[in-house]
Each structure stands twice: as structure tokens, then as C-alpha cells.
Protein backbone atom coordinates (compact mmCIF):
# COMPACT_ATOMS: atom_id res chain seq x y z
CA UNK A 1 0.00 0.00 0.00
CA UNK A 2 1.24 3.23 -0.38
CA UNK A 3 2.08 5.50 2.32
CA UNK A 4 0.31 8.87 2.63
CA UNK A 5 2.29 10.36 5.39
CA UNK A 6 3.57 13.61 4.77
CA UNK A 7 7.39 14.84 6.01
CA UNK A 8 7.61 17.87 8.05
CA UNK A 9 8.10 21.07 6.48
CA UNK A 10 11.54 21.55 7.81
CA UNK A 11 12.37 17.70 6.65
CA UNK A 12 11.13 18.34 3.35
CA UNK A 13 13.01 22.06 2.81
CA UNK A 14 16.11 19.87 3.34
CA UNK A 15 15.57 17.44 1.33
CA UNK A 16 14.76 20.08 -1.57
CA UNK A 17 17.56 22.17 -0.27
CA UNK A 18 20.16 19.00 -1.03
CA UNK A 19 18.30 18.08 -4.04
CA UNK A 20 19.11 21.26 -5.32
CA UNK A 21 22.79 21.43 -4.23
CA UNK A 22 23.22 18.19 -5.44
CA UNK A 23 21.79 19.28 -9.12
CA UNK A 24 24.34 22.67 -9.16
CA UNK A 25 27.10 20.86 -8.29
CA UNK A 26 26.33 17.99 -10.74
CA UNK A 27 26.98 14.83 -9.33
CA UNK A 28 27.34 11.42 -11.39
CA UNK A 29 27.70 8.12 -10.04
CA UNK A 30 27.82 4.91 -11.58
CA UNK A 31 27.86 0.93 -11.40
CA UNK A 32 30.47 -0.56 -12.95
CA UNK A 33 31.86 -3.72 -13.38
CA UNK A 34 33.13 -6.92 -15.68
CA UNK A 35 32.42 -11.08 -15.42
CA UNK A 36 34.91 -13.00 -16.87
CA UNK A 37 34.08 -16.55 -17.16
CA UNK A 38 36.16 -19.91 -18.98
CA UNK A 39 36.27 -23.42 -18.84
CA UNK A 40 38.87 -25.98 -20.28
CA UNK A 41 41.79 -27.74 -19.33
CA UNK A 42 44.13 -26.01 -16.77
CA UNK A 43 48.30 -27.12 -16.23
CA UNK A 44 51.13 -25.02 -15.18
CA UNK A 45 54.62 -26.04 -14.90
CA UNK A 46 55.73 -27.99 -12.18
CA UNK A 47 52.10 -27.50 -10.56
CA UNK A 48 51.06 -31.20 -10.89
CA UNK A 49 48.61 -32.62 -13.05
CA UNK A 50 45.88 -30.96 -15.08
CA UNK A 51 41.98 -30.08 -14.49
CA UNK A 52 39.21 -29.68 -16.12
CA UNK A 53 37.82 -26.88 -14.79
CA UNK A 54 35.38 -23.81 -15.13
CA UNK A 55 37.14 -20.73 -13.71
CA UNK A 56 36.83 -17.12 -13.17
CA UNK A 57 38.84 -14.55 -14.67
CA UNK A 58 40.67 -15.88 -18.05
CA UNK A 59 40.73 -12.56 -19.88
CA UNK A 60 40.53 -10.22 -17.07
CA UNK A 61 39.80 -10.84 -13.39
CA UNK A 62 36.16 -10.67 -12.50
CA UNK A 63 35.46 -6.93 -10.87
CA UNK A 64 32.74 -4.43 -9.57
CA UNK A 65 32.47 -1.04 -8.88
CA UNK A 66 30.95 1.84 -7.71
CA UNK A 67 32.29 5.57 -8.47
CA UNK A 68 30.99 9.03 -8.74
CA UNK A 69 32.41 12.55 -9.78
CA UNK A 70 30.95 15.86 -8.32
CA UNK A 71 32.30 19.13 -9.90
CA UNK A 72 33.32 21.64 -7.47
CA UNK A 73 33.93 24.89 -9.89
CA UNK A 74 36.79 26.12 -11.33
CA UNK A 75 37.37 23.40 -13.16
CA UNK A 76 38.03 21.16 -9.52
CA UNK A 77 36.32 17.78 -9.60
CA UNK A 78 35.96 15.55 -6.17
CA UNK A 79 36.60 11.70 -7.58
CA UNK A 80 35.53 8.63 -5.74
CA UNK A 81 35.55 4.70 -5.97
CA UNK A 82 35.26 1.47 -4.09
CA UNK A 83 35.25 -1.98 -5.96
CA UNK A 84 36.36 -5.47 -5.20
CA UNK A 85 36.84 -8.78 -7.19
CA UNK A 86 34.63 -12.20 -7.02
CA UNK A 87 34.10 -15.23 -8.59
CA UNK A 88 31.69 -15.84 -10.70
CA UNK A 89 32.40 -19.71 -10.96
CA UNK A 90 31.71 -20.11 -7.48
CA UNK A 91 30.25 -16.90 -6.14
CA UNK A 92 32.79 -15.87 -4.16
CA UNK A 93 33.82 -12.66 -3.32
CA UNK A 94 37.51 -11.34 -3.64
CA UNK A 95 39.90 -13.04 -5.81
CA UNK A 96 40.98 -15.37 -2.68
CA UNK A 97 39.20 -15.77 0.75
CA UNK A 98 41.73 -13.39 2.68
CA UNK A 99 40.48 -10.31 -0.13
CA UNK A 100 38.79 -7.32 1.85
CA UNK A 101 35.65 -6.41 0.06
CA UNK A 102 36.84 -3.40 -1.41
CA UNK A 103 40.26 -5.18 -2.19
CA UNK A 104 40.48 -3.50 -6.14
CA UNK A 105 39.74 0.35 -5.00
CA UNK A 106 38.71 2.23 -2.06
CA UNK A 107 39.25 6.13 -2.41
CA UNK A 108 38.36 9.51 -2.77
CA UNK A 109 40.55 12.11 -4.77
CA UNK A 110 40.51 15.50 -6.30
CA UNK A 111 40.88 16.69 -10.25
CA UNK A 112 41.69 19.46 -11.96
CA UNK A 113 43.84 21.69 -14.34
CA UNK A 114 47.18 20.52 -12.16
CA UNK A 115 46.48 16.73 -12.02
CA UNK A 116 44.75 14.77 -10.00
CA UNK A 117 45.12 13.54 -5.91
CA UNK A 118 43.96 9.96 -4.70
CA UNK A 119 44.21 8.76 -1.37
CA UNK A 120 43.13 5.04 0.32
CA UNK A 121 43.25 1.84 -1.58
CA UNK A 122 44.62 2.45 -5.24
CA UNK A 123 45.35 -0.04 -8.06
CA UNK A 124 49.50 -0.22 -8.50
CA UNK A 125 50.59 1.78 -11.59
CA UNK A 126 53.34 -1.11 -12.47
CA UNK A 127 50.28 -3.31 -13.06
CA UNK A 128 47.89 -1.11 -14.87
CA UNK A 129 51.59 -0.53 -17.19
CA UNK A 130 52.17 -4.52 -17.48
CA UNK A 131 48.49 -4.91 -18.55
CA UNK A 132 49.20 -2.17 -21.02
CA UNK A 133 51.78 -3.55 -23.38
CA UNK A 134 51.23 -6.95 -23.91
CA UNK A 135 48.57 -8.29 -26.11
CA UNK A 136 46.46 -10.19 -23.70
CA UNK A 137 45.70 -6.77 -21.14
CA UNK A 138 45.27 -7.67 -17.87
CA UNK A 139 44.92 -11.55 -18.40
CA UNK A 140 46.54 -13.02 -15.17
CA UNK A 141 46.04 -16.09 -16.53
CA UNK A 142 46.69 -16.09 -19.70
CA UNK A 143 48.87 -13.25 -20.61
CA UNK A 144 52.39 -14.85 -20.93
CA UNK A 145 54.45 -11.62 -19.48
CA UNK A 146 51.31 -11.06 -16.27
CA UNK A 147 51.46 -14.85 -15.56
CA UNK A 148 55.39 -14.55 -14.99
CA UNK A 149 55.07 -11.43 -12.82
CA UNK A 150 52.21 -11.53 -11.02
CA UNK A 151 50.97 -14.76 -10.59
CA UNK A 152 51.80 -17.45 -7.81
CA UNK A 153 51.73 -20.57 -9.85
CA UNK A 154 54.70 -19.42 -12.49
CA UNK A 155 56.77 -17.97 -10.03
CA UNK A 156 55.68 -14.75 -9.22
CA UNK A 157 58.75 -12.31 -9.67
CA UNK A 158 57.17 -9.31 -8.59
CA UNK A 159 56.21 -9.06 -5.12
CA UNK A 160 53.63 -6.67 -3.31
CA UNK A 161 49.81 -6.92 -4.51
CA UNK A 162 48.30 -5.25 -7.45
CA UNK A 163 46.64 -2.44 -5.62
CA UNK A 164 48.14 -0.88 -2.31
CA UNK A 165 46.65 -0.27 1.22
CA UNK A 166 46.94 3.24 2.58
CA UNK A 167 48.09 4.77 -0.29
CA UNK A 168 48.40 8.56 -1.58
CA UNK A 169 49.01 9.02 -5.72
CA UNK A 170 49.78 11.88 -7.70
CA UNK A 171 48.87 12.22 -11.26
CA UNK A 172 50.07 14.78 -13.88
CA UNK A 173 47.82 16.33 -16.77
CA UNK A 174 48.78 14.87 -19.93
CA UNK A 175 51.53 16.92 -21.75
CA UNK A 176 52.38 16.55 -25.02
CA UNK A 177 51.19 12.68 -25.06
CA UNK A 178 53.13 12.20 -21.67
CA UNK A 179 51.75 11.48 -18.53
CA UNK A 180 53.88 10.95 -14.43
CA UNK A 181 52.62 9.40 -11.56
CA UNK A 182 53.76 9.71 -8.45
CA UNK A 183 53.04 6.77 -5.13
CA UNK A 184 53.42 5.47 -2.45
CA UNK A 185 52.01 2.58 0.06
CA UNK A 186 52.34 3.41 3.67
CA UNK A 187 53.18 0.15 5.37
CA UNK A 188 51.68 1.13 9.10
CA UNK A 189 53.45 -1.86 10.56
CA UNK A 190 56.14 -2.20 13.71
CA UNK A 191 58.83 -1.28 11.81
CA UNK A 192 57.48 2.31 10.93
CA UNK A 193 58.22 4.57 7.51
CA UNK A 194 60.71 1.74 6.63
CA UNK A 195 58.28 -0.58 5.37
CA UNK A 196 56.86 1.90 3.20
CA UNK A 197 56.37 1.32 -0.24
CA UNK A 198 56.88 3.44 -3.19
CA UNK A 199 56.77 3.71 -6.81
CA UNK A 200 56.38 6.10 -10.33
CA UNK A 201 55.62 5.65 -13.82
CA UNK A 202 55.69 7.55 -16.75
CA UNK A 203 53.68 7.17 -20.03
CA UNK A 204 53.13 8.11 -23.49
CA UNK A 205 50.14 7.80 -25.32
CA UNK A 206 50.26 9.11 -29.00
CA UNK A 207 48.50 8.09 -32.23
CA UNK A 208 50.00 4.63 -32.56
CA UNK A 209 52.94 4.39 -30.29
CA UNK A 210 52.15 3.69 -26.00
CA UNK A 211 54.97 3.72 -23.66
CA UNK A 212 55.38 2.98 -20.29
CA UNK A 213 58.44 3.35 -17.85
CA UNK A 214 58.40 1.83 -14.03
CA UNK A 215 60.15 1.60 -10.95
CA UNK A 216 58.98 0.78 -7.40
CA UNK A 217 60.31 -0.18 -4.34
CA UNK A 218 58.44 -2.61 -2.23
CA UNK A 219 58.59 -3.33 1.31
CA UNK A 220 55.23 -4.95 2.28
CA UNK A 221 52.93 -6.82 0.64
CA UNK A 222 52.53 -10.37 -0.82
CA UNK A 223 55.84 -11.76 -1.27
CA UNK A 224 57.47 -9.93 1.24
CA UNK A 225 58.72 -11.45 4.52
CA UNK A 226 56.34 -10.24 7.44
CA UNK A 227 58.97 -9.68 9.62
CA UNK A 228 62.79 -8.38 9.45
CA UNK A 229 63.79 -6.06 6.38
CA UNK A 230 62.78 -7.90 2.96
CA UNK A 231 62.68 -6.06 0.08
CA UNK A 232 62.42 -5.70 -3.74
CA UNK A 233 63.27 -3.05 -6.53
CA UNK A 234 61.72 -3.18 -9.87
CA UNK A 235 62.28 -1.77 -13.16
CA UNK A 236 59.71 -2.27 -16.27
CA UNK A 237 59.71 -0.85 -19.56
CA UNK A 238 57.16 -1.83 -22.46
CA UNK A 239 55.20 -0.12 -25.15
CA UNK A 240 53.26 -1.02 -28.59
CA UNK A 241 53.37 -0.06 -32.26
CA UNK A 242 50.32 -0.22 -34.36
CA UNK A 243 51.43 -0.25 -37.74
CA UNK A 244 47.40 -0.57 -39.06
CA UNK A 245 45.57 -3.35 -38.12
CA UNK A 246 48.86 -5.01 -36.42
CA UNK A 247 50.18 -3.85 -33.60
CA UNK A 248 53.35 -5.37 -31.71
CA UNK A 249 54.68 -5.24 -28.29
CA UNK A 250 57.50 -5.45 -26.46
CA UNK A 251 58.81 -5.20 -22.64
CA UNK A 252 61.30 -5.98 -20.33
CA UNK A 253 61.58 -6.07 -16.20
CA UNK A 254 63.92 -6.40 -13.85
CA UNK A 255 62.70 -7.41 -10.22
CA UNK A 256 66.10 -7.42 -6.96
CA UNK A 257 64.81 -8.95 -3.98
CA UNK A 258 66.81 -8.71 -0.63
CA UNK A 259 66.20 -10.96 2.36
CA UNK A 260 66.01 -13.46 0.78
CA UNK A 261 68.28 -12.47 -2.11
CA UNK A 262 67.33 -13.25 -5.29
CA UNK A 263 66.64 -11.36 -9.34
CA UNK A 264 64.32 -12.33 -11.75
CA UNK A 265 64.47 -10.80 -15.18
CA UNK A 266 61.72 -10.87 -17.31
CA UNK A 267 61.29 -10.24 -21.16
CA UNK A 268 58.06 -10.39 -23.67
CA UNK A 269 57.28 -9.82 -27.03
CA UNK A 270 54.07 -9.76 -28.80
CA UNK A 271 51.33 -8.94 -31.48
CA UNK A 272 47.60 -8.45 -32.00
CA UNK A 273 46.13 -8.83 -35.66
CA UNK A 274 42.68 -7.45 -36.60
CA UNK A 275 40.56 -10.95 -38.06
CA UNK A 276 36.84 -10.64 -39.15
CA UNK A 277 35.21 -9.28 -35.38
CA UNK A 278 37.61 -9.86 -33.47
CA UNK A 279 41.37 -10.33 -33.18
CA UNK A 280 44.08 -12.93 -33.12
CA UNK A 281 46.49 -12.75 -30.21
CA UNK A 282 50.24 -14.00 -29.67
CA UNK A 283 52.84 -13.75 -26.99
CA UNK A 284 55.81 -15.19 -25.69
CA UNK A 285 57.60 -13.95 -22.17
CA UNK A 286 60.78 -15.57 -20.40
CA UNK A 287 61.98 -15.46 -16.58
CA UNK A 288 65.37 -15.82 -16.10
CA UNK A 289 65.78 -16.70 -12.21
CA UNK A 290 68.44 -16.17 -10.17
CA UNK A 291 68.79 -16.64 -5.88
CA UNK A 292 71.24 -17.37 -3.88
CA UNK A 293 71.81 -20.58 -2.67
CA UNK A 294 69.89 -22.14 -5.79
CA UNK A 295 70.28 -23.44 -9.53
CA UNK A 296 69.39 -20.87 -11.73
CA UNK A 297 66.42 -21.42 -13.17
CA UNK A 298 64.23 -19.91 -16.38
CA UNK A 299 60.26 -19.82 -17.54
CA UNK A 300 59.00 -19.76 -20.79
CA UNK A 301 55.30 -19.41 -21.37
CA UNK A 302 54.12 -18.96 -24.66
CA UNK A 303 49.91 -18.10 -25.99
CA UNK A 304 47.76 -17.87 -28.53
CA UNK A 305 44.32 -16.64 -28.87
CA UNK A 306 41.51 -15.29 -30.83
CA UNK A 307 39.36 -12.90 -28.93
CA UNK A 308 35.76 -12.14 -30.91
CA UNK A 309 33.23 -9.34 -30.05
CA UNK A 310 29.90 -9.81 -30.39
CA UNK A 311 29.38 -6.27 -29.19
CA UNK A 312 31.36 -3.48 -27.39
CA UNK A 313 30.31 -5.12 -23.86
CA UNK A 314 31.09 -8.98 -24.84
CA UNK A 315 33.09 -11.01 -26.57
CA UNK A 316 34.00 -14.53 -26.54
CA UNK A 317 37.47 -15.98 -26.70
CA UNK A 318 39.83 -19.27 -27.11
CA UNK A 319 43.28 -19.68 -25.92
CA UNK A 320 46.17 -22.54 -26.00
CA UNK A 321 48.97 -21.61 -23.49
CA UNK A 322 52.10 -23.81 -23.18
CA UNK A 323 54.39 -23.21 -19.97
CA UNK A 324 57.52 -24.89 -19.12
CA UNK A 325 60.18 -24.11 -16.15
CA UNK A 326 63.66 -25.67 -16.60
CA UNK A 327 63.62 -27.83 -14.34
CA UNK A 328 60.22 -29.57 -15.30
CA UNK A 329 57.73 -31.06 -18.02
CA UNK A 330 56.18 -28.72 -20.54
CA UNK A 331 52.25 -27.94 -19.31
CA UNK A 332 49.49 -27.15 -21.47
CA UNK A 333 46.11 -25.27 -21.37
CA UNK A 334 43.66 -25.12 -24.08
CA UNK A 335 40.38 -22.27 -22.75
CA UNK A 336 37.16 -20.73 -23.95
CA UNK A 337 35.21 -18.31 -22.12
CA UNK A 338 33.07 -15.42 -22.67
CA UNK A 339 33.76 -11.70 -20.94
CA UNK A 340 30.70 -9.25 -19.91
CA UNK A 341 31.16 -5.80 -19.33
CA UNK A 342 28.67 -3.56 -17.91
């Protein structure tokens, strides 16, 4: 039934009163998100025998998100998110059980003619410039040079997580095509300012040439020891070339860890070809290993793929990965799976 009951007078001039403000300032917010979905057979190297499986996040890892802008005059916008990964294979939330709900973003920022301020939980630059230059984006999975870097199961050589807790970022106005960012990670632990981390990238965006440049230092996060002084540096650089309907790619990273000691280097190379509605995808990345006390060791993980859009918000896709460390068997995994955006 519906309710008749009127507000009082002075409830209702408020309401009208932030109704108003709300419409002169004008304030958007929107839902956001992607579901990322695949099935097929599933092997790394040295990681035992294979599955059959149906698994989130093949193309991109599963995400939501919620974010608004409110312009403040003169040009000044306030920014805001919060977002967090699940599962859609399972219905889980996070991308592991120990993810906090807002474990993608969590912050609220300024913008305006002299760049833009963010401050709480803030995706890392080095992986939004990883998922940049290679052909497969943000593909933990199946990206050949993101697999190597970020992901547990092929060795992981960069530590720290792919967005930071208590962070504060600094963002330039583009310039000529170029762009800097500034950040840092404050680790709020025992030790104090020394486990902060910190980082900056620079990028280039024009007509068909993208460039990115990183460095960060690391000292908390996954990978990292939770006590005593354990460390890594990293340096990336990568970019892409469309030459019209083919564009390549190419990167290369170097990741020192101290405590324990150890380097991995990392290099990829890689191309994207326009077919029919969609496009065929190749790369290849190696990890050259290197700690003390042990053998040497190096990855190679090589993919293929065809990606096809049925529309700007989906597209379906098919990918054969082979992986092989040195010191084991080569492993194998053939995919399809279908990507939502909304």
C-alpha cells in the first residue's frame, strides 16, 4: 500500500535544499563492473597434473564497482571509488578468501587543471603498465608476461599486490602525449616509515605508439617477509606499435629482492592482428631466475588466442597456453570463455 504520510516542512526544505545542491554541483555516479568466465583444461609447470575446470577470470579478473564525480567549480572535480573482485564460478567474493571487500579500490581524490590527488586503496601503476603492453591486457592467466610477474603458480617475480593499502598518488595532466605518476604505500606496521612502499611511472600515449616506464620499491605486501627487512626493486619498460591493423609489443623487467636475495628478469614480445570481429592474439615472455643458494632457473610461457566481439560489452574468446620451467615437463592449457562488461 502506499504510504500517505507527509514529512515535516523543515524535513522536506532539506531534502529540496540538497536536491538542489546536489543538481548545481552535478553529481554522477555509476555501477560498474566486468564477469569474466572460462572453462577448459588447466596445467602449469611444475604444478602437478591438469583439471578440467570452469574458472573465473581468463581474460581479465572478474570486478565491480561503484564511483561518482561531483564538480566543485573552477574546473576542480571531487573523484571517488570502491570496488572489489569475485568469482563468478563459485560466487565468491575477492579473488581469494583473505580479499577485503573493497580489495580492487577504495578512495576519494581531487581533479583538476594541475592533475589529479587519490588517497586510500589504489590499483599499482606497475600493473595497470604490465596490462598495457602486452597483447592479452590484464589476463593473469593467460597473458604470458602477467602470468610470470604476477601470478603465484609461475613464479611470481614481482612481489607486493596489485593495488596498495593506505596509499596517496599523484597524477600529472597529460603533456604533449606524456603522462607521471607519483606513489606510495604506507606500510603502518612495527617497523614504521621503513616498510613503506613506493613507486612512479611515466607514459606516453600518442597516435599509434604507447609507452610505459616503471620503478617501485616494495617493502610490504605479498611476497614480502612479514617480519625483518625484505625487500624488492623493480624496473619495467614496455610499449606497442600499431602499424594498421597489427600492432606489436614489447617489454622488459627487472625485479632485486633482498632478504632473501634473489633477481628475476623478465622479457616479452608480442602482437595483435585485426581478423573478421575480433582479433588474433600472440605472446611469448621468459623469466630468467636467479637466488642465492639455488640453480638458476628460467620460464617460458608462450599463448595464442583469438578474442571475438559480439558487441562493445562482450566477446567470446579461445586460448592454448604452453608453460615450461627448466627444471620440469612442458604444461598445457587449451580455454574458452566469454567476458561481460557492464
Amino acid at each position: 500500500m502506499k504510504s500517505t504520510r507527509k514529512l515535516p516542512y523543515c524535513a522536506t526544505a532539506l531534502c529540496l535544499a540538497s536536491l538542489a545542491g546536489a543538481a548545481s554541483a552535478q553529481t554522477s555516479t555509476q555501477l560498474y563492473g566486468l564477469l569474466d568466465i572460462w572453462s577448459g583444461r588447466s596445467q602449469t609447470s611444475a604444478g602437478g597434473p591438469a583439471s578440467t575446470v570452469v574458472n573465473s577470470g581468463g581474460m581479465q579478473t572478474s570486478f565491480w564497482g561503484w564511483g561518482g564525480i561531483e564538480e566543485l567549480g573552477n574546473g576542480l572535480k571531487a573523484v571517488f571509488a570502491i570496488g572489489g573482485y569475485l568469482q563468478p564460478d563459485t560466487g565468491m567474493a575477492g579473488r581469494t578468501a583473505t580479499d577485503a571487500l573493497f580489495s580492487r579500490n577504495a578512495y576519494v581524490g581531487l581533479q583538476g587543471s594541475a592533475g589529479e590527488l587519490k588517497i586510500g586503496r589504489l590499483l599499482n601503476p606497475l600493473f595497470v603498465a604490465t596490462a598495457q603492453v602486452n597483447p592479452f591486457g590484464g589476463s593473469i592467466r593467460f597473458a604470458p608476461l602477467l602470468a610470470q610477474v604476477w601470478s603465484l603458480p609461475m613464479g611470481r617475480a614481482v612481489s607486493g599486490d596489485t593495488s596498495w593499502d593506505n596509499a596517496l598518488s599523484y597524477t600529472t595532466p597529460a603533456m604533449g602525449g606524456f603522462r607521471f605518476a607519483g606513489y606510495t604505500g604506507l606500510g603502518e606496521t612495527g617497523f614504521g616509515t621503513s616498510t613503506n612502499n613506493i613507486g612512479a611511472t611515466l607514459s606516453y600515449s600518442g597516435g599509434p605508439a604507447l609507452f610505459y616506464w616503471s620503478v617501485q620499491r616494495v617493502r610490504v605486501g605479498p611476497g614480502l617477509a612479514a617480519i625483518g627487512r625484505s625487500e624488492q626493486k623493480t624496473g619495467f619498460a614496455g610499449g606497442s606499435y600499431d602499424f594498421g591493423g597489427i600492432r606489436l609489443y614489447a617489454s622488459f623487467g627487472t625485479a632485486r629482492s633482498h632478504a632473501p636475495d634473489a633477481t628475476a628478469r623478465t622479457g616479452q614480445i608480442g602482437m595483435s592482428a585485426d581478423a573478421g570481429k575480433g582479433k588474433v592474439l600472440l605472446s611469448w615472455a621468459r623469466t630468467n631466475n636467479d637466488a642465492a643458494g639455488k640453480a638458476d632457473t628460467k620460464r617460458d610461457t608462450g599463448a595464442a588466442g583469438y578474442d571475438y566481439f559480439l558487441s562493445k560489452r562482450t566477446d567470446l574468446y579461445a586460448v592454448i597456453q604452453a608453460d615450461r620451467l627448466s627444471t620440469a615437463e612442458t604444461a598445457k592449457t587449451y580455454a574458452v570463455g566469454v567476458r561481460h562488461r557492464f
